[in-house]
Protein backbone atom coordinates (compact mmCIF):
# COMPACT_ATOMS: atom_id res chain seq x y z
CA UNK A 1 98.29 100.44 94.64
CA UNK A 2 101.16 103.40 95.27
CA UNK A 3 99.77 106.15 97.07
CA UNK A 4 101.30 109.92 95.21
CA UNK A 5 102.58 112.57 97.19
CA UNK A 6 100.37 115.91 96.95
CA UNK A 7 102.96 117.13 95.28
CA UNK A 8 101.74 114.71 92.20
CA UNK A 9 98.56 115.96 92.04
CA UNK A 10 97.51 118.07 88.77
CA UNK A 11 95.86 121.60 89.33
CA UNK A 12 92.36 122.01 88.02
CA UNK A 13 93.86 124.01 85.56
CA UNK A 14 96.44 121.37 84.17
CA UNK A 15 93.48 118.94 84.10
CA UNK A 16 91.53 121.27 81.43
CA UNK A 17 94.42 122.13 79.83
CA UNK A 18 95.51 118.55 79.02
CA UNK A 19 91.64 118.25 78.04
CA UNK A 20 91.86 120.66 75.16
CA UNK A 21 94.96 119.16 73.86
CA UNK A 22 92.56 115.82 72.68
CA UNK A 23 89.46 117.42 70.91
CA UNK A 24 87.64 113.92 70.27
CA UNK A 25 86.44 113.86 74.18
CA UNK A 26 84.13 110.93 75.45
CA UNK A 27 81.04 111.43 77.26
CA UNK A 28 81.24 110.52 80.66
CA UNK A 29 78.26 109.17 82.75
CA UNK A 30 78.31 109.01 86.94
CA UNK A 31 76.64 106.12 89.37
CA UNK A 32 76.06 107.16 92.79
CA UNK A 33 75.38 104.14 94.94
CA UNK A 34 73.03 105.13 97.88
CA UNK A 35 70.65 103.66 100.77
CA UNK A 36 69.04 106.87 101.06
CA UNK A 37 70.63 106.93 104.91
CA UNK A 38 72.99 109.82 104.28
CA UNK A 39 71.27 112.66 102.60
CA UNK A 40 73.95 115.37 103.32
CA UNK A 41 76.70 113.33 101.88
CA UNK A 42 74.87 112.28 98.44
CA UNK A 43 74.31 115.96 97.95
CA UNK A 44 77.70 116.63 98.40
CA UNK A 45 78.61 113.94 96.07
CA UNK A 46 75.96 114.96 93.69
CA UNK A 47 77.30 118.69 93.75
CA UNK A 48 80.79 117.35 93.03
CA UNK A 49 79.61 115.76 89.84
CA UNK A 50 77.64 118.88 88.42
CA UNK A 51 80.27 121.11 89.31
CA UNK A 52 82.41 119.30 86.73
CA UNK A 53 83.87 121.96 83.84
CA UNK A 54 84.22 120.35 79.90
CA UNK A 55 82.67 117.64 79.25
CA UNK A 56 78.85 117.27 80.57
CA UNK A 57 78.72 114.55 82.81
CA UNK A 58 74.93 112.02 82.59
CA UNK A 59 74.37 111.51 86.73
CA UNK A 60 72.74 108.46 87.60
CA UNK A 61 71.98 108.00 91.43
CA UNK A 62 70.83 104.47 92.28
CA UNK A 63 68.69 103.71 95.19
CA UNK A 64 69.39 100.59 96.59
CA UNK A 65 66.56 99.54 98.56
CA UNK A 66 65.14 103.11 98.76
CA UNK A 67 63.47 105.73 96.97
CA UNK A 68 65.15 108.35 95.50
CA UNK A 69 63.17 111.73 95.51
CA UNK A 70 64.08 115.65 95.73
CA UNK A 71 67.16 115.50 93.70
CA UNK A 72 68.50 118.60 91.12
CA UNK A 73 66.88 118.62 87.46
CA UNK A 74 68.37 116.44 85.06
CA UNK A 75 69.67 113.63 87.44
CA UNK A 76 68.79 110.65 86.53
CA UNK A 77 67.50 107.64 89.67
CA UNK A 78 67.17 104.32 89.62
CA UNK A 79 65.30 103.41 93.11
CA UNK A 80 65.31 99.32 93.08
CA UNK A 81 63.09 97.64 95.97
CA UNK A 82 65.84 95.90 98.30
CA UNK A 83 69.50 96.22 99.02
CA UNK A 84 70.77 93.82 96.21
CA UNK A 85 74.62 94.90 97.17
CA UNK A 86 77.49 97.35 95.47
CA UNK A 87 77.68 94.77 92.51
CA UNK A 88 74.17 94.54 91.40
CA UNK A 89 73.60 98.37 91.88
CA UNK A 90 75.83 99.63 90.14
CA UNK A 91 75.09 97.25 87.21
CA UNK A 92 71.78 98.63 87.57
CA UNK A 93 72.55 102.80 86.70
CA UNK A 94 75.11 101.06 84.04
CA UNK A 95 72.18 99.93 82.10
CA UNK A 96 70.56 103.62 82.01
CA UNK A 97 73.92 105.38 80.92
CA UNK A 98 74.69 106.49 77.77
CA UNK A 99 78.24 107.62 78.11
CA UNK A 100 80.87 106.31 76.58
CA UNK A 101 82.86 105.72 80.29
CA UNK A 102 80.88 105.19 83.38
CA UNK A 103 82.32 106.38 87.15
CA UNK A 104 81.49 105.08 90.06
CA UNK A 105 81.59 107.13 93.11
CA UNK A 106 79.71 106.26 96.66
CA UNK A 107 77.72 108.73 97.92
CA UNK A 108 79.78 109.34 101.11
CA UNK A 109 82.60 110.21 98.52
CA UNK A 110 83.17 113.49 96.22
CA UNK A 111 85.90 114.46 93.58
CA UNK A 112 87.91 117.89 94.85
CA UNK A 113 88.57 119.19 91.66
CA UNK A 114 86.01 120.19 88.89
CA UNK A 115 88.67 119.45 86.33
CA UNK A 116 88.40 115.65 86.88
CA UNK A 117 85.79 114.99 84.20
CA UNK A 118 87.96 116.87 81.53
CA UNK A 119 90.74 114.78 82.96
CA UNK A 120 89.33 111.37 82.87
CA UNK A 121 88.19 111.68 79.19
CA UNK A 122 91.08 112.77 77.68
CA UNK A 123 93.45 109.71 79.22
CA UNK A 124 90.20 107.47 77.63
CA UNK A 125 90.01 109.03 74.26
CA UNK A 126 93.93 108.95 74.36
CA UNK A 127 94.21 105.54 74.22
CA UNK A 128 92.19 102.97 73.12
CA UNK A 129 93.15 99.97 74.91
CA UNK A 130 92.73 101.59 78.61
CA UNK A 131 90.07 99.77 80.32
CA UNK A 132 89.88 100.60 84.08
CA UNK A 133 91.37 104.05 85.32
CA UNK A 134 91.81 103.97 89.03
CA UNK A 135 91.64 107.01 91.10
CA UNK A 136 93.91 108.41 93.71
CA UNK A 137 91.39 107.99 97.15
CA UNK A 138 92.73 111.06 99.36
CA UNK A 139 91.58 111.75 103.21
CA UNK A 140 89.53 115.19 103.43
CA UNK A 141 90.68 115.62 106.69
CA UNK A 142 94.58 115.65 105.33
CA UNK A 143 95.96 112.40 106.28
CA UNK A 144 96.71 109.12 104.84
CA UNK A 145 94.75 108.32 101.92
CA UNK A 146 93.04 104.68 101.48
CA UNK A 147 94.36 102.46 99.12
CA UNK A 148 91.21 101.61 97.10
CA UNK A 149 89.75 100.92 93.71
CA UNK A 150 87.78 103.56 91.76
CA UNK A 151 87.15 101.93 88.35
CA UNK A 152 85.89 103.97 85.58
CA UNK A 153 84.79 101.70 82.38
CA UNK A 154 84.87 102.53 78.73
CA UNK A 155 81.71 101.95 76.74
CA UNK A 156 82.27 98.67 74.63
CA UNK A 157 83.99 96.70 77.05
CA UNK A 158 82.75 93.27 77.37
CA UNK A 159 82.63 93.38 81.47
CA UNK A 160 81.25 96.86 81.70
CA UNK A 161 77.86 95.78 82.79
CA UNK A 162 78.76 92.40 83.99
CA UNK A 163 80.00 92.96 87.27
CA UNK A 164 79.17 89.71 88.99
CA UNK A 165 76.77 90.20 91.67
CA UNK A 166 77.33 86.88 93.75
CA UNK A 167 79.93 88.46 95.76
CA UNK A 168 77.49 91.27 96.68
CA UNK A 169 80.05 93.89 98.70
CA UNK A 170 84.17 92.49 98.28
CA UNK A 171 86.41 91.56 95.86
CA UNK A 172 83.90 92.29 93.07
CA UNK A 173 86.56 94.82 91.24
CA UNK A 174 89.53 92.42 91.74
CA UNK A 175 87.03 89.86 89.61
CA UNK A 176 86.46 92.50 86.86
CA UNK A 177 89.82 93.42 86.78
CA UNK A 178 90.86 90.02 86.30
CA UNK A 179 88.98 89.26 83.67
CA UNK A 180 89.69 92.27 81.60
CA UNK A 181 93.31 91.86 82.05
CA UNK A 182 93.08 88.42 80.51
CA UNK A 183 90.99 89.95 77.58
CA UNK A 184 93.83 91.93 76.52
CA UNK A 185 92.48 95.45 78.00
CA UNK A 186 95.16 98.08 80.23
CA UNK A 187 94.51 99.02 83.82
CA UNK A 188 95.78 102.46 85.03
CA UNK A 189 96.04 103.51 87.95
CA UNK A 190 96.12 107.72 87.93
CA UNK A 191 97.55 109.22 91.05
CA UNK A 192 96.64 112.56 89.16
CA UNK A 193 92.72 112.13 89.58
CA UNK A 194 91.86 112.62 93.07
CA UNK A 195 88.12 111.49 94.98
CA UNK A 196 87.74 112.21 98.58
CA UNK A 197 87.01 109.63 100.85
CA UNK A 198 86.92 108.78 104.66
CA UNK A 199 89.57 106.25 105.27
CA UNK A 200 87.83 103.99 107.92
CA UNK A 201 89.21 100.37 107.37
CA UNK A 202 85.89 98.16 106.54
CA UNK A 203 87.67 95.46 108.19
CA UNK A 204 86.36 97.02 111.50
CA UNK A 205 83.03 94.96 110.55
CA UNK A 206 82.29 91.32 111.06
CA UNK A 207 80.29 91.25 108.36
CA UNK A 208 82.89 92.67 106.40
CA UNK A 209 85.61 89.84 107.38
CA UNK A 210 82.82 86.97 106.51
CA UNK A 211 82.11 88.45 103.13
CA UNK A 212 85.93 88.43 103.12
CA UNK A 213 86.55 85.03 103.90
CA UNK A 214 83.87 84.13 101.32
CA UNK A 215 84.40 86.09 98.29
CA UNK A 216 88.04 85.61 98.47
CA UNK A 217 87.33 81.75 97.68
CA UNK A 218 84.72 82.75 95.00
CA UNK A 219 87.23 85.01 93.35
CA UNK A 220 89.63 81.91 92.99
CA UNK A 221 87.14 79.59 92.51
CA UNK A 222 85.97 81.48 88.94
CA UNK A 223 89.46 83.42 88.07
CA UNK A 224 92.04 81.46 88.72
CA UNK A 225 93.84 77.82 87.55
CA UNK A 226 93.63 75.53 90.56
CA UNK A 227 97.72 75.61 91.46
CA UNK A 228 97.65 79.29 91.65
CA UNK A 229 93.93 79.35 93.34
CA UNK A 230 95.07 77.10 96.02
CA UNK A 231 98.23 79.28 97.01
CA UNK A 232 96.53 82.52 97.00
CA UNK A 233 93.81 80.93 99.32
CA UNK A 234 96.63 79.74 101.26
CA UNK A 235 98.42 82.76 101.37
CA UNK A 236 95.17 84.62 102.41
CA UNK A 237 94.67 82.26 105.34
CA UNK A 238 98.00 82.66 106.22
CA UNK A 239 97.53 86.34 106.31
CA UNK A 240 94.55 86.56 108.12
CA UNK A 241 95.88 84.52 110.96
CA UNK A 242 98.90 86.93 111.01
CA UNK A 243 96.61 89.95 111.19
CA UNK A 244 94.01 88.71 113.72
CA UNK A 245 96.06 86.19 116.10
CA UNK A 246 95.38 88.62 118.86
CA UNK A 247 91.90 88.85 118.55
CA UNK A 248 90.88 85.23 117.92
CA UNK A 249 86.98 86.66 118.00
CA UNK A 250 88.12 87.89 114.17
CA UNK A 251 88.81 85.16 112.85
CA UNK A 252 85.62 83.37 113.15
CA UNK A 253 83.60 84.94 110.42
CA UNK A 254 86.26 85.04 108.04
CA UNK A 255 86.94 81.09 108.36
CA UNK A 256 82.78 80.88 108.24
CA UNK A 257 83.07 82.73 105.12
CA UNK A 258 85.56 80.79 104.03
CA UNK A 259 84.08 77.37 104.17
CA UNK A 260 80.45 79.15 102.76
CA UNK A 261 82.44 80.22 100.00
CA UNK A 262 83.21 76.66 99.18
CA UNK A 263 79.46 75.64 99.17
CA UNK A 264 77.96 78.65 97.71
CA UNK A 265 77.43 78.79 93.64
CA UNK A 266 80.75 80.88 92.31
CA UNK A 267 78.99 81.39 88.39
CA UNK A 268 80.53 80.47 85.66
CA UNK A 269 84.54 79.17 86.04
CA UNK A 270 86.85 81.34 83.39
CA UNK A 271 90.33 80.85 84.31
CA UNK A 272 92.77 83.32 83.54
CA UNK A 273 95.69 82.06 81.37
CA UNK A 274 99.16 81.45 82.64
CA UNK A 275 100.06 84.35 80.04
CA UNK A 276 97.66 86.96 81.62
CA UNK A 277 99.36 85.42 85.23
CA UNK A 278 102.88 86.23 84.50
CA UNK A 279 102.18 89.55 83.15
CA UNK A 280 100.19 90.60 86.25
CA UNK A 281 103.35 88.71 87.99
CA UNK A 282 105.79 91.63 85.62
CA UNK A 283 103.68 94.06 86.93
CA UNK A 284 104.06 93.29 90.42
CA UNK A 285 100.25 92.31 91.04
CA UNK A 286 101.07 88.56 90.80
CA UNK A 287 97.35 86.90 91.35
CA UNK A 288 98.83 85.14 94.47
CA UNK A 289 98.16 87.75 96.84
């Protein structure tokens, strides 16, 4: 995914203003992932969210594995009893929405401008076949921006609920996106709509690189035809070793991953079509890599 310069980004204003030029607005709905272990930042991203002009905005805040008290009026909480993982908690506050596109935001994120909402409806209601819209992650503190995934899903679409919890954290959005892509549906990625983010690298976390190593087989495994499954595993091997050679201690819970991915159950196997491959391949997101 590009990263924008600042320069890119639309004022507030521009965001309302390209708003009112598509009257037929969707309602929006927000998830908030939490574990209830960073109070200051859900508020935050709660305040974000309700500070949103146009377009009310249905807030969901999911507790995964905690209980969710002391929140503003009118936000809605789902408090499950155990940490099921990103995948299965946010399919959770999907299935108490009622807006016709759902956002995902983690609670140690927030969106900057109170335009967004506005924003995000309009490029929905605009055009039909959009999908996934894929926000621009910027640092708070000024500096490089990550380059991550921010889906927000239109009402209707087959996947919307469906994200597949197996993988529980990783890779989960590279599965939904490859499935919708073969359905026919548009991904879009909007350096215009900004969230705020720390930019940490996850890989700093050995449970991180196993869940790696392990999703990254279950993603081919379910997605992909077995020629181009085997040379993106290969390719992500090869990777790895090039990123870790110098710390050898790395690369042992990614290849445990790995070879767990191989034993554990990947769902059911939907490959995409060698069509839906060589048009991600136009696009420059050839499923390879």
């Amino acid at each position: 995914m590009k990263e924008a310069s600042e320069t890119a980004v639309m004022s507030e204003t521009e965001m309302t203003d390209e708003a009112a030029a598509h009257p037929k607005s969707l309602a929006l709905s927000c998830v908030i992932l939490t574990m209830g272990d960073r109070p200051a930042e859900v508020n935050r991203a709660i305040d974000s969210v309700l500070a949103q002009r146009g377009p009310q905005v249905e807030l969901v805040v999911v507790g995964n594995g905690t209980e969710i008290t002391g929140l503003p009026a009118g936000v809605n909480t789902v408090s499950l009893p155990e940490n099921v993982g990103v995948a299965a908690g946010r399919n959770a506050g999907v299935e108490v929405c009622h807006g016709d596109v759902v956002l995902f935001l983690d609670d140690d994120g927030w969106y900057p401008d109170t335009g967004l909402a506005a924003h995000v409806a309009a490029a929905f209601a605009a055009d039909p076949a959009l999908a996934v819209l894929s926000m621009r992650v910027v640092d708070p503190d000024g500096g490089p921006g990550a380059r991550w995934h921010v889906p927000r899903l239109r009402a209707g679409d087959p996947e919307r609920s469906s994200v597949v919890t197996t993988f529980f954290y990783g890779h989960e959005e590279t599965d939904l996106a490859w499935r919708l892509l073969d359905r026919g549906y548009r991904l879009q990625y909007d350096a215009t709509a900004r969230m705020c983010h720390h930019t940490l690298p996850n890989a700093r976390y050995d449970t991180f690189r196993h869940r790696d190593g392990r999703n990254r087989v279950l993603l081919a495994r379910r997605n992909l035809p077995w020629p181009l499954a085997a040379i993106y595993l290969a390719d992500w091997m090869a990777l790895t070793i090039a990123r870790e050679h110098a710390r050898p201690q790395s690369l042992r819970p990614w290849f445990t991953g790995f070879a767990e991915g191989w034993r554990a159950d990947p769902g059911r196997r939907r490959p995409i079509s060698l069509g839906t491959a060589w048009r991600m391949t136009q696009a420059g997101r050839p499923p390879i890599i």
